[in-house]
Protein backbone atom coordinates (compact mmCIF):
# COMPACT_ATOMS: atom_id res chain seq x y z
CA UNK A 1 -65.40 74.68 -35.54
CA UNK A 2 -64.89 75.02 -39.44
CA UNK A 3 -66.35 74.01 -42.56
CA UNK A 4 -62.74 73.58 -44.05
CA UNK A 5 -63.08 71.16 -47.20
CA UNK A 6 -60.00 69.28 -46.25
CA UNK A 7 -61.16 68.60 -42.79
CA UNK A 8 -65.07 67.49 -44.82
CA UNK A 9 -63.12 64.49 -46.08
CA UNK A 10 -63.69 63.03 -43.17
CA UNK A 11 -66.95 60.50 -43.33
CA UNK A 12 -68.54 58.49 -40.75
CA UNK A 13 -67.23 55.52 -42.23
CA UNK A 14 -63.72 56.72 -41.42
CA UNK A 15 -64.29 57.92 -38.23
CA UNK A 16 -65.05 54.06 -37.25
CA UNK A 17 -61.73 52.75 -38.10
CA UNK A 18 -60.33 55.36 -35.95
CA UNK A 19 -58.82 52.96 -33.18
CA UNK A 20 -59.02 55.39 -30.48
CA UNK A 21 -62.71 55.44 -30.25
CA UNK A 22 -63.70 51.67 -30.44
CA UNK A 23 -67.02 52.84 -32.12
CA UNK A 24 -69.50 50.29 -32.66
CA UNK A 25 -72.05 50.99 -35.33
CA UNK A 26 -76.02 49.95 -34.44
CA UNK A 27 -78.71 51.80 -36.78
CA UNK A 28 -77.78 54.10 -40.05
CA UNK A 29 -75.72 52.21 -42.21
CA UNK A 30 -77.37 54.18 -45.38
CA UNK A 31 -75.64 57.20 -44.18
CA UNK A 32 -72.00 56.18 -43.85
CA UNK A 33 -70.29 58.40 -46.26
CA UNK A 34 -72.07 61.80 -44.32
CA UNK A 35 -68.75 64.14 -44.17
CA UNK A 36 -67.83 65.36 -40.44
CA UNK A 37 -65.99 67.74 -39.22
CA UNK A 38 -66.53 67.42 -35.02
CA UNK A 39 -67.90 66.63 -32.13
CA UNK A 40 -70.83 68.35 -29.59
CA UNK A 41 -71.73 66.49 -26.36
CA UNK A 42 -75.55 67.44 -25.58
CA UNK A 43 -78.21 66.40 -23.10
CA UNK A 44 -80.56 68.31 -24.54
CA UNK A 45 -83.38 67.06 -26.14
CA UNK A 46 -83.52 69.49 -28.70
CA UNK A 47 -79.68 69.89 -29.59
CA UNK A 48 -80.28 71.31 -33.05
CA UNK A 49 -79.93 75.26 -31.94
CA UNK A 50 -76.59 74.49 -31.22
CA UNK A 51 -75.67 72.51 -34.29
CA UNK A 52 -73.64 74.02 -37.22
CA UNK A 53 -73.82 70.48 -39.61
CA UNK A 54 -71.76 67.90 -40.14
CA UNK A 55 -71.37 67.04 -36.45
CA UNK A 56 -71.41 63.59 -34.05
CA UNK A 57 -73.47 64.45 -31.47
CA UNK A 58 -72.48 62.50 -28.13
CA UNK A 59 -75.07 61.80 -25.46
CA UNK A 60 -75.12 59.55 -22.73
CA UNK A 61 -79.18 59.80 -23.27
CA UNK A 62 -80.40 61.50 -19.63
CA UNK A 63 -82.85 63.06 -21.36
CA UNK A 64 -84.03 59.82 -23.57
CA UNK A 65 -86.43 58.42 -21.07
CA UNK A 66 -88.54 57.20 -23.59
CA UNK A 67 -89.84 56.40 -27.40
CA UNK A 68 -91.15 59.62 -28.24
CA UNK A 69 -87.99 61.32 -26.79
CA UNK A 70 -85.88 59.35 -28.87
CA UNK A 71 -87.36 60.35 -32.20
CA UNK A 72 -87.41 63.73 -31.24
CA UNK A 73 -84.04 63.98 -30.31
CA UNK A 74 -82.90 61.80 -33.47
CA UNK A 75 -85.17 64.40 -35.78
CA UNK A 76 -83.81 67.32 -34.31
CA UNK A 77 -79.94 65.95 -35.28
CA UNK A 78 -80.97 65.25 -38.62
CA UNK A 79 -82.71 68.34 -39.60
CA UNK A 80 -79.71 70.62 -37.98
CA UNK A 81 -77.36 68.31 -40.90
CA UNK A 82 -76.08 66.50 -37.89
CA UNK A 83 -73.77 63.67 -39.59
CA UNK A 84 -74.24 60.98 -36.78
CA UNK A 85 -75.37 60.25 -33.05
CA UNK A 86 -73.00 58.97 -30.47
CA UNK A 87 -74.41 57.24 -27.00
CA UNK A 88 -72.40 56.88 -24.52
CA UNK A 89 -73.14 53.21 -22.85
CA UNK A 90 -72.78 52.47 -19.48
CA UNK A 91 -74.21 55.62 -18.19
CA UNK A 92 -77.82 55.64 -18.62
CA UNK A 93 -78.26 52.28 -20.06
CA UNK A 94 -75.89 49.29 -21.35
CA UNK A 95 -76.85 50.00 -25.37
CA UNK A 96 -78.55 52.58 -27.14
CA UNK A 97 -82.45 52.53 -27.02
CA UNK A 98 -84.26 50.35 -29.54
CA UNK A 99 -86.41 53.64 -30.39
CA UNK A 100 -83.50 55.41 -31.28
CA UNK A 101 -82.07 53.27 -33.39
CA UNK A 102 -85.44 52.58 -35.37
CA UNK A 103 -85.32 56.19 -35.91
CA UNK A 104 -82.05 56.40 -37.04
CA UNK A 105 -82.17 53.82 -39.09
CA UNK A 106 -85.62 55.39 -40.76
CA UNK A 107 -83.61 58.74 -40.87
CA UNK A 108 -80.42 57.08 -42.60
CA UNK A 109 -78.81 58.71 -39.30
CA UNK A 110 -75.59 56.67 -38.06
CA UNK A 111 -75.99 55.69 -34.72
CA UNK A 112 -72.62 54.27 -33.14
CA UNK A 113 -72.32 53.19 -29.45
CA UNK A 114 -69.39 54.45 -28.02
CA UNK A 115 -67.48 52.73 -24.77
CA UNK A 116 -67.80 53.59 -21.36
CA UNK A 117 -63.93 53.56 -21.31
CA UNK A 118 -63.78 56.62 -24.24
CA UNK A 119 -64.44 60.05 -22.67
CA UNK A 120 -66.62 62.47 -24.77
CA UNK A 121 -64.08 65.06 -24.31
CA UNK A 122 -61.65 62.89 -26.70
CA UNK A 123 -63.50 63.15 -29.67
CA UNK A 124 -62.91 67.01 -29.43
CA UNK A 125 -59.16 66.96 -28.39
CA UNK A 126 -58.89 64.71 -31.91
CA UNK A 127 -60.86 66.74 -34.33
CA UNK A 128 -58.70 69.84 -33.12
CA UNK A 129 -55.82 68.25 -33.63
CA UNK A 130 -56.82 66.67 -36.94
CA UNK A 131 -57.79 70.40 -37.79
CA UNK A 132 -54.31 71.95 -36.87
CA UNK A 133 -52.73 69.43 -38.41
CA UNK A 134 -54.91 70.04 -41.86
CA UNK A 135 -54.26 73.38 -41.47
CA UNK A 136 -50.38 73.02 -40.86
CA UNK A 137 -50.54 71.08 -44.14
CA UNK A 138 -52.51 73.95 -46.24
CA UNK A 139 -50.45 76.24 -45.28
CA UNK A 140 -47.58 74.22 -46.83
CA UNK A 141 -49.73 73.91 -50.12
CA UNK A 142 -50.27 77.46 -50.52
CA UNK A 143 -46.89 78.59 -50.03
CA UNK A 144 -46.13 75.47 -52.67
CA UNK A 145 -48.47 77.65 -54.98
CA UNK A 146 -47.63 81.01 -54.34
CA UNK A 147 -43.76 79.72 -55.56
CA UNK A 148 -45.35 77.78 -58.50
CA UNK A 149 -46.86 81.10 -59.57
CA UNK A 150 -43.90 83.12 -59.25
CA UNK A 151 -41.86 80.28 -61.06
CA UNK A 152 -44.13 80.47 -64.15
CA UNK A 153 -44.70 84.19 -64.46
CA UNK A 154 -41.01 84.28 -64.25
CA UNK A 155 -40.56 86.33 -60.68
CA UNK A 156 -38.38 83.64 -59.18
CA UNK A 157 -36.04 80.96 -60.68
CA UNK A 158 -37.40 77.17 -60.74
CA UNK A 159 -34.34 76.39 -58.62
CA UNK A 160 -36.08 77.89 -55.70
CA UNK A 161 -38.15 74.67 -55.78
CA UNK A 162 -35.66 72.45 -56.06
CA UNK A 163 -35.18 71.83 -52.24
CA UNK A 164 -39.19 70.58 -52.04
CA UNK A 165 -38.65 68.85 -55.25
CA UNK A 166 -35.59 66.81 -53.79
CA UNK A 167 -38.13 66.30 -50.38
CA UNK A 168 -41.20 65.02 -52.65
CA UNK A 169 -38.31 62.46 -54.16
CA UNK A 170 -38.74 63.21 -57.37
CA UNK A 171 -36.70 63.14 -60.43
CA UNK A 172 -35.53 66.83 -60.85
CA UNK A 173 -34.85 66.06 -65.15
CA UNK A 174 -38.32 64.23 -65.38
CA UNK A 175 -41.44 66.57 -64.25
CA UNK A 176 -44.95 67.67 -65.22
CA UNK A 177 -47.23 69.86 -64.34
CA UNK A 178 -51.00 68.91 -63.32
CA UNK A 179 -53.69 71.62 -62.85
CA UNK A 180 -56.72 70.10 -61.02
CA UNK A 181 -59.64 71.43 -59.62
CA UNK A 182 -59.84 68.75 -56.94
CA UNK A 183 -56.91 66.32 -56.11
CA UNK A 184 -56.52 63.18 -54.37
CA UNK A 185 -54.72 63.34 -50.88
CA UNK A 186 -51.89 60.47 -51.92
CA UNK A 187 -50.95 61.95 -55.04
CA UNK A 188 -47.35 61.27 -55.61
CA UNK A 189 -45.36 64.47 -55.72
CA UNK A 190 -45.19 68.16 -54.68
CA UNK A 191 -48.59 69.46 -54.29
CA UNK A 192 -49.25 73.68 -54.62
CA UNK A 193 -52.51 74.96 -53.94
CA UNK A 194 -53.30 78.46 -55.95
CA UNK A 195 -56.37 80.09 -55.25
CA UNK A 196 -59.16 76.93 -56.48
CA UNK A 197 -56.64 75.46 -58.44
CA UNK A 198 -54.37 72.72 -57.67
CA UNK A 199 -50.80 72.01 -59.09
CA UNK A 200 -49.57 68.72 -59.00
CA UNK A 201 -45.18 68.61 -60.19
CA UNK A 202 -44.74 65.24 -60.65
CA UNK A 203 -42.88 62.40 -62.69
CA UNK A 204 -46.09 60.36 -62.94
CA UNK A 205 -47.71 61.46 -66.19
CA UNK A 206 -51.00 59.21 -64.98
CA UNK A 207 -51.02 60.93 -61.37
CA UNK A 208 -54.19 63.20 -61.50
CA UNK A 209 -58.14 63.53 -60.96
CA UNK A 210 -60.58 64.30 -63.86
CA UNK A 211 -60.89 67.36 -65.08
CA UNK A 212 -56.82 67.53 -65.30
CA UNK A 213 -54.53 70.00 -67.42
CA UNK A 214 -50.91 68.12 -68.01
CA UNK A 215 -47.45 70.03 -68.90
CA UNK A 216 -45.24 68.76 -71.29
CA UNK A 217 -42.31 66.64 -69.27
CA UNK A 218 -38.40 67.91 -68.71
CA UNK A 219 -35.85 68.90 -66.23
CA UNK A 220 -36.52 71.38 -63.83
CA UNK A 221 -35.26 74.27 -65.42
CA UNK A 222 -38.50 74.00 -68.14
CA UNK A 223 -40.70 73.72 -65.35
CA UNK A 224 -41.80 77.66 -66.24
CA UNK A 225 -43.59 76.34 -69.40
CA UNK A 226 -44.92 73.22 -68.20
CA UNK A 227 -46.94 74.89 -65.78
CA UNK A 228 -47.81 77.69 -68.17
CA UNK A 229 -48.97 74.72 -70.16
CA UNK A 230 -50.77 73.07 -67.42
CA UNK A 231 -52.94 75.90 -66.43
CA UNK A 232 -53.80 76.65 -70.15
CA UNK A 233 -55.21 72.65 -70.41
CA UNK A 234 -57.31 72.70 -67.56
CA UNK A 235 -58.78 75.70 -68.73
CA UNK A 236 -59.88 73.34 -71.71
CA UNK A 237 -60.62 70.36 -69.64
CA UNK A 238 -63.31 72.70 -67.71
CA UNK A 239 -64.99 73.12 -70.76
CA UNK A 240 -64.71 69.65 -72.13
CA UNK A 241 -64.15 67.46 -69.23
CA UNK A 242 -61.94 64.82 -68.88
CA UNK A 243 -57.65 65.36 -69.48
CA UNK A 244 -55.88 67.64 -71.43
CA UNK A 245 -52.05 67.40 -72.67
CA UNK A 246 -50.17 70.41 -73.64
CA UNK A 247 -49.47 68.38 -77.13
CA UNK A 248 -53.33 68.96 -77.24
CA UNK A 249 -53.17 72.59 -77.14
CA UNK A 250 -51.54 73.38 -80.48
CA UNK A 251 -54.71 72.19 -82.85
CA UNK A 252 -57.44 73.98 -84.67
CA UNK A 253 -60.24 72.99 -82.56
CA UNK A 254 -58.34 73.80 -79.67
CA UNK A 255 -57.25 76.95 -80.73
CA UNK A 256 -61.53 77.59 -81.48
CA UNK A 257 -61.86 76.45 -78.06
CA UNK A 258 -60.53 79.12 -76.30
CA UNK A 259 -62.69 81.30 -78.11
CA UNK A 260 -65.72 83.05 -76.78
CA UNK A 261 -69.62 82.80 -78.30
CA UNK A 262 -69.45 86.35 -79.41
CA UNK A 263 -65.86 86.14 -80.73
CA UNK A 264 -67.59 82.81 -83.00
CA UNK A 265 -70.51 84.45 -83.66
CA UNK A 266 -70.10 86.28 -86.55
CA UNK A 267 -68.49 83.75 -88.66
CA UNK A 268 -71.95 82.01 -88.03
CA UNK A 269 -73.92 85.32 -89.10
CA UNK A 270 -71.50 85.84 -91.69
CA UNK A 271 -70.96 82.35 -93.21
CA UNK A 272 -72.78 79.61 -91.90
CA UNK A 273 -76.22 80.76 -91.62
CA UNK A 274 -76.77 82.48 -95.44
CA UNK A 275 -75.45 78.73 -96.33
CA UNK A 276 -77.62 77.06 -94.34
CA UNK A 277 -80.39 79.79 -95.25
CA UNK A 278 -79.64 79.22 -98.98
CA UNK A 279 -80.01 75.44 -98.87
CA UNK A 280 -83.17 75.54 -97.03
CA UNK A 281 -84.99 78.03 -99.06
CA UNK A 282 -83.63 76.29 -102.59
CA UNK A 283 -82.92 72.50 -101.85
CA UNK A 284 -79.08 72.65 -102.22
CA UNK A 285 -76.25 71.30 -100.65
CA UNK A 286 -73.70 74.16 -100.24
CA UNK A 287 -73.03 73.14 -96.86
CA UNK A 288 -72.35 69.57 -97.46
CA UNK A 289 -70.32 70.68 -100.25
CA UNK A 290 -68.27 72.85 -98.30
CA UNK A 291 -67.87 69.96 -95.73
CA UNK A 292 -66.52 67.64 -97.69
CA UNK A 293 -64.11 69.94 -99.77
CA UNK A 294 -62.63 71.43 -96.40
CA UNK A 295 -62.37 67.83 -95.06
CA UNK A 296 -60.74 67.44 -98.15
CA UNK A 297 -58.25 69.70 -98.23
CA UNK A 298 -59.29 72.14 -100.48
CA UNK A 299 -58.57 69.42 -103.36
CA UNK A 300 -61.08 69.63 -106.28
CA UNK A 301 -60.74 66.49 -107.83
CA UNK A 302 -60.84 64.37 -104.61
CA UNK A 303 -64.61 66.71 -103.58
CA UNK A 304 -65.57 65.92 -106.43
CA UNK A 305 -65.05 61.96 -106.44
CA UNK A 306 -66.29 61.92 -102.73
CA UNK A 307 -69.78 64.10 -103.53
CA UNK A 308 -70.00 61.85 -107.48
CA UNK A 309 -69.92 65.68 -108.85
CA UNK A 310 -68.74 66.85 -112.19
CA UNK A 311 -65.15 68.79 -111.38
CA UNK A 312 -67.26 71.99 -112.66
CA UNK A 313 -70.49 71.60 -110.66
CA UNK A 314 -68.42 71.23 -107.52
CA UNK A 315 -66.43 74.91 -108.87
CA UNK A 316 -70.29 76.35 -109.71
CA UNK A 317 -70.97 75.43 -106.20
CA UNK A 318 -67.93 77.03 -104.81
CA UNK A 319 -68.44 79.74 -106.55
CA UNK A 320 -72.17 80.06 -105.25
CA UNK A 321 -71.10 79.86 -101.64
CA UNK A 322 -68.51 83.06 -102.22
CA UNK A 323 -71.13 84.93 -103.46
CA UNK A 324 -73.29 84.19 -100.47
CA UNK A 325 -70.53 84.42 -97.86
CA UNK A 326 -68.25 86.64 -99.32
CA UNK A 327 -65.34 84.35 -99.24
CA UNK A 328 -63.48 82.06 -101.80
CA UNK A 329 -63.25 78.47 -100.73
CA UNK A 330 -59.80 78.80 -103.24
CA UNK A 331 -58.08 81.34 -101.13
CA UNK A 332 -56.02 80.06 -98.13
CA UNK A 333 -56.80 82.88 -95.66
CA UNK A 334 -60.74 82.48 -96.80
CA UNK A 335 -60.67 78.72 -96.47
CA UNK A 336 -59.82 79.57 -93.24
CA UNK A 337 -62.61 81.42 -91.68
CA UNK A 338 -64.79 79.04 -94.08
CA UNK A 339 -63.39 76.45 -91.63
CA UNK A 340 -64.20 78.30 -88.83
CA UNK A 341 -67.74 78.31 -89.34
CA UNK A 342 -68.13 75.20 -90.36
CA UNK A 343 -66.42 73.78 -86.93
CA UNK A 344 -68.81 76.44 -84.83
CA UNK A 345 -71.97 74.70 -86.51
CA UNK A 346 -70.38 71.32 -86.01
């Protein structure tokens, strides 16, 4: 058994369309969408010391001879994270007992009747297969993203993925990058799985799941910097959720951030608290003032129009936040780390 995520995609609600099984669902509709990962065939009435979660358990009920054996047995499932309950009709009884499926429906337990005609032992023959197969298809992923990562950090050549490139159909002088933290199983294009990361090359610059970091396009042999890029705009897209370009990489506030708290922190000691300090403890507005003048482009005469300020007021004010701060709203380099501050406080 296994607690593999990719095999967890599997819900109860899935498991009924699986032809196979002919399932027919009588009690615990509320709890469709329970993940499960495979099957345990119990007579037990207390199956739950052999229950890992996210199971079916299969019975054909011997040992539900009555009401109060049917809520046990349907209590014990649930509290061992059981996902559903399978009877087996035809055995014991033609349906599954009205007690059981009260309590399953109280416990938001599935309960699904399954045919006389469906052995119990084919439930378990599918999930292993299902499981082989999943892993059969990691496997492929990780050695997609152990040549990603060689690709970028420039240990092997991009053509080394032209071969899967040419499998995935794709357009070999059209592709992007997508870093995702979680991805969607029909994703077109050649999938890589890196550690808790996954790389998506595509064509489709719309092919991705939120939070998303998205390479800059070209032909294959620019691949290097497109995932380079990629990686570097998810790490953004952590912090500010939703999707990141690469074209949104190269700005001020995302250059800021990639910074940490203590790397900001003293250009709040430094600059933005004596301001804010200042104006608090004398009624002034040296922080607005800087605002607006930044947001202005370090232009005098259009601060001054915007704030209705005399051209030398707005320079006495300037010249009263250098002496607090130590910098000179004038000088490019000072304007700067003026800016810097003003975007941490922001």
């Amino acid at each position: 058994m296994t607690s593999d995520p990719a095999v967890l995609r599997l819900t109860v609600r899935q498991l009924l369309e699986v032809p196979r099984f002919q399932l027919r669902l009588v009690a615990g509709e509320d709890g469709l969408d329970r993940p499960i990962r495979w099957a345990h065939s119990t007579e037990l009435l207390d199956p739950g010391p052999y229950l890992r979660g996210h199971e079916i358990v299969l019975t054909v009920g011997a040992s539900l001879r009555d009401d109060e054996a049917c809520v046990a047995f349907a209590g014990s499932a649930k509290a061992s994270r059981a996902s559903a309950i399978g009877y087996g009709v035809g055995d014991v009884t033609a349906a599954a007992p009205e007690a059981l499926r009260q309590a399953c429906d109280r416990l938001s337990l599935p309960l699904v009747e399954v045919p006389p005609e469906v052995p119990f032992l084919s439930f378990t023959e599918w999930f292993a297969e299902r499981l082989a197969s999943t892993h059969d298809e990691r496997h492929e992923r990780e050695e997609t993203g152990r040549l990603l990562r060689m690709v970028r950090e420039g240990l092997a050549s991009a053509e080394v993925l032209r071969p899967r490139i040419d499998e995935a159909g794709l357009d070999p002088e059209s592709l992007l990058a997508i870093a995702m933290d979680v991805f969607d199983e029909d994703l077109p294009g050649l999938l890589g799985v890196d550690g808790d990361t996954a790389i998506l090359i595509s064509n489709d610059d719309h092919a991705w799941t939120e939070p998303a970091g998205v390479g800059s396009p070209g032909p294959l042999e620019y691949l290097p910097v497109s995932l380079t890029e990629c990686l570097a705009a998810l790490d953004a897209a952590r912090r500010t959720g939703g999707i990141v370009h690469a074209s949104d990489l190269a700005t001020f506030q995302a250059l800021l951030g990639r910074l940490t708290q203590d790397q900001l922190a003293p250009f709040v000691d430094q600059i933005a608290r004596p301001l804010s300090e200042y104006d608090a403890a004398h009624g002034t507005r040296l922080t607005e003032t800087l605002r607006t003048f930044l947001d202005m482009g370090g232009a005098v005469g259009a601060t001054s129009r915007a704030l209705f300020l005399h051209p030398n007021t707005l320079r006495h004010r300037l010249a009263r936040i250098e002496s607090l701060t130590g910098r000179n709203p004038l000088q490019f380099d000072d304007r700067v780390a003026l800016a810097v501050a003003v975007w941490v406080v922001r």
